[in-house]
Protein backbone atom coordinates (compact mmCIF):
# COMPACT_ATOMS: atom_id res chain seq x y z
CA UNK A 1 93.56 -31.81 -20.32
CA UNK A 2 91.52 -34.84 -19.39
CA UNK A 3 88.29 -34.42 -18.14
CA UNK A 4 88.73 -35.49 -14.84
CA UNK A 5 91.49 -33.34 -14.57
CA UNK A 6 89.83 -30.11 -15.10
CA UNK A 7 86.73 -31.32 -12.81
CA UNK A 8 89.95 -31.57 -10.28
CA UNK A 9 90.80 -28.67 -10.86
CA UNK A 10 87.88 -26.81 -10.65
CA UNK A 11 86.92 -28.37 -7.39
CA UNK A 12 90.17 -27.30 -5.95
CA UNK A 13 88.39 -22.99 -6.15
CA UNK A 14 84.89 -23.59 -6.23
CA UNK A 15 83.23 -24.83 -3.12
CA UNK A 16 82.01 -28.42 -2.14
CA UNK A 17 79.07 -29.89 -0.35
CA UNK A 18 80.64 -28.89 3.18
CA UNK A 19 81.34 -25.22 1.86
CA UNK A 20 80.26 -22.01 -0.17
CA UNK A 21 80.79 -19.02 -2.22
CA UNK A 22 81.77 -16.21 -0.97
CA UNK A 23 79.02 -14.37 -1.91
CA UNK A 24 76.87 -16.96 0.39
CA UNK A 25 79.39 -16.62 3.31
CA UNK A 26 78.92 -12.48 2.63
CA UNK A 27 75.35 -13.12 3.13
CA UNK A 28 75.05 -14.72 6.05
CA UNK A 29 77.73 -12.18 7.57
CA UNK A 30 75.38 -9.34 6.65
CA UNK A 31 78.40 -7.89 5.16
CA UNK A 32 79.32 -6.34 1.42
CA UNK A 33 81.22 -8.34 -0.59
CA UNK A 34 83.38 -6.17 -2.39
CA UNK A 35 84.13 -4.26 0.57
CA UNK A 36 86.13 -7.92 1.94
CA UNK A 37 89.66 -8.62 1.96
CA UNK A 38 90.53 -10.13 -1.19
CA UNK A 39 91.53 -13.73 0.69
CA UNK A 40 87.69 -14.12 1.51
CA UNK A 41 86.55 -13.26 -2.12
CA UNK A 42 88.65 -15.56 -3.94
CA UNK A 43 87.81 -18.84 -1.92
CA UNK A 44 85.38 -21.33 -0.56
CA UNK A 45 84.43 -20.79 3.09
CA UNK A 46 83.81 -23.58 4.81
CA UNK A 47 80.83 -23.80 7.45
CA UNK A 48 83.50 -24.32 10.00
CA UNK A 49 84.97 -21.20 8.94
CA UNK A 50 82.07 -19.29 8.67
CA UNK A 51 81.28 -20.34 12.88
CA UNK A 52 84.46 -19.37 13.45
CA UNK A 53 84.22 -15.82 11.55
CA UNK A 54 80.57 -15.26 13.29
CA UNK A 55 82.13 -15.93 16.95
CA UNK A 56 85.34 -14.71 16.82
CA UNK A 57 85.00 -11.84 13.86
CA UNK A 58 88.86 -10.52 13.02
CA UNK A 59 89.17 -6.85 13.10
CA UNK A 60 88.28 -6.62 9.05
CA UNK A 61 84.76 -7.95 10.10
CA UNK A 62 84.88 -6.13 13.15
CA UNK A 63 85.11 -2.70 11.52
CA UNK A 64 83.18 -3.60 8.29
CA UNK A 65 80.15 -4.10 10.29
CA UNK A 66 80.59 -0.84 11.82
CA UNK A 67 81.18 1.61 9.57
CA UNK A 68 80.51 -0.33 6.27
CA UNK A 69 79.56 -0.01 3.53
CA UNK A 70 76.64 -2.40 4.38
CA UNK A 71 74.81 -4.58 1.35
CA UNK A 72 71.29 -3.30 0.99
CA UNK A 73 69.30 -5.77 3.37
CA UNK A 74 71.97 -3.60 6.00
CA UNK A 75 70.83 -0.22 4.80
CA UNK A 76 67.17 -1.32 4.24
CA UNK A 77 67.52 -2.16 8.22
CA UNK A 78 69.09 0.39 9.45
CA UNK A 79 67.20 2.96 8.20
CA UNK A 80 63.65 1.55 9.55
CA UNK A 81 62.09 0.59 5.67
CA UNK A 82 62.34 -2.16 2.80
CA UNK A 83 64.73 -3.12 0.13
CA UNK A 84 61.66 -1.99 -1.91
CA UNK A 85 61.66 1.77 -0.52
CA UNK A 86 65.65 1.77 -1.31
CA UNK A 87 65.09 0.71 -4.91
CA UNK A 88 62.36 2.57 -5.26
CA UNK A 89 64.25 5.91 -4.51
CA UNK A 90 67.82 5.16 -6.58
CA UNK A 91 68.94 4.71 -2.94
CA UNK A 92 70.13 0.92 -3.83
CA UNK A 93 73.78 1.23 -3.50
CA UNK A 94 75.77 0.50 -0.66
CA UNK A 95 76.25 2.95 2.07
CA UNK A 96 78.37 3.52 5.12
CA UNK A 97 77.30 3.79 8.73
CA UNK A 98 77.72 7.68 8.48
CA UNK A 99 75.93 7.72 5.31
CA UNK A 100 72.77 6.19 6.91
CA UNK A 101 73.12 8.32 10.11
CA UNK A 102 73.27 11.21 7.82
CA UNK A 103 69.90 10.07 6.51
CA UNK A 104 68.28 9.50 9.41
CA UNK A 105 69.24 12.93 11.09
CA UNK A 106 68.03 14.97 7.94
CA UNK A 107 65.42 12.59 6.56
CA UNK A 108 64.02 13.01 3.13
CA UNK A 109 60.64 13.32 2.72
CA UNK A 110 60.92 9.59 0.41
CA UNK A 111 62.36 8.64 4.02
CA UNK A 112 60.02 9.45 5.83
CA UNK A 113 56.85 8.26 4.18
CA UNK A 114 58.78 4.91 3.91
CA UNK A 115 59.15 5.01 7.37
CA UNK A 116 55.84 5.63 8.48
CA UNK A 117 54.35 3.15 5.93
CA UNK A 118 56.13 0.00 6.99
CA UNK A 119 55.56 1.43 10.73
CA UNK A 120 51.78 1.48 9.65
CA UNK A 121 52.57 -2.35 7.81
CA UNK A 122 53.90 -3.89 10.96
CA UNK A 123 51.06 -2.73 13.13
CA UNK A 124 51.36 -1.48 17.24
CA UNK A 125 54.72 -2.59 18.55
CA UNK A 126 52.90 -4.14 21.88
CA UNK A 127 50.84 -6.73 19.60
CA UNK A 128 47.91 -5.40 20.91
CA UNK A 129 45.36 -4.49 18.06
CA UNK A 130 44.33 -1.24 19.72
């Protein structure tokens, strides 16, 4: 095959200048890749898409943001500490919505300290520095 030709054909699955990987479309959705249909795994997303996906989500997008599983900056979020805490605590896999609530309503002592630490980090909620 001539060089140009597989350059061709490369461009033709791997994204241009105007789009990007899934894995950088995943991102910016806040969503788990793996958890995706497999039409958004295998293919370039366009910005336009992406827009399109962020204001009008379909129902896969809809309910994967709900219930999950959510990529770690998700969990990390939801459950009030950082992606340090999670690795820090073989608690860096990807878990659902019910998996985090479960956490939250029973928290671990690892939890808890984590909690109150980047609490502590961020400082009074108000901004005052009493």
């Amino acid at each position: 095959m001539p060089r140009n030709a597989t350059v061709w054909a490369m461009t033709d699955q791997m994204p241009s200048g105007t789009a990007m990987k899934p894995a950088t479309a995943a991102k910016k959705l806040g969503i788990y890749l793996p958890a995706t249909p497999e039409e958004f795994q295998s293919g370039a997303i366009t910005h336009a898409e992406l827009r399109e996906l962020q204001d009008n989500p379909p129902e896969w997008l809809t309910e994967l943001r709900r219930n999950g599983p959510h990529p770690r900056p998700e969990v990390a979020r939801k459950l009030g500490i950082t992606i340090t805490a999670l690795k820090n605590n073989d608690m860096d896999t990807p878990l659902t919505t019910d998996e985090i609530k479960a956490l939250l309503a029973d928290q671990p002592e690892w939890l808890r300290k984590a909690r109150t630490s980047l609490a502590e980090e961020r400082g009074p909620v108000d901004g005052s520095d009493a």
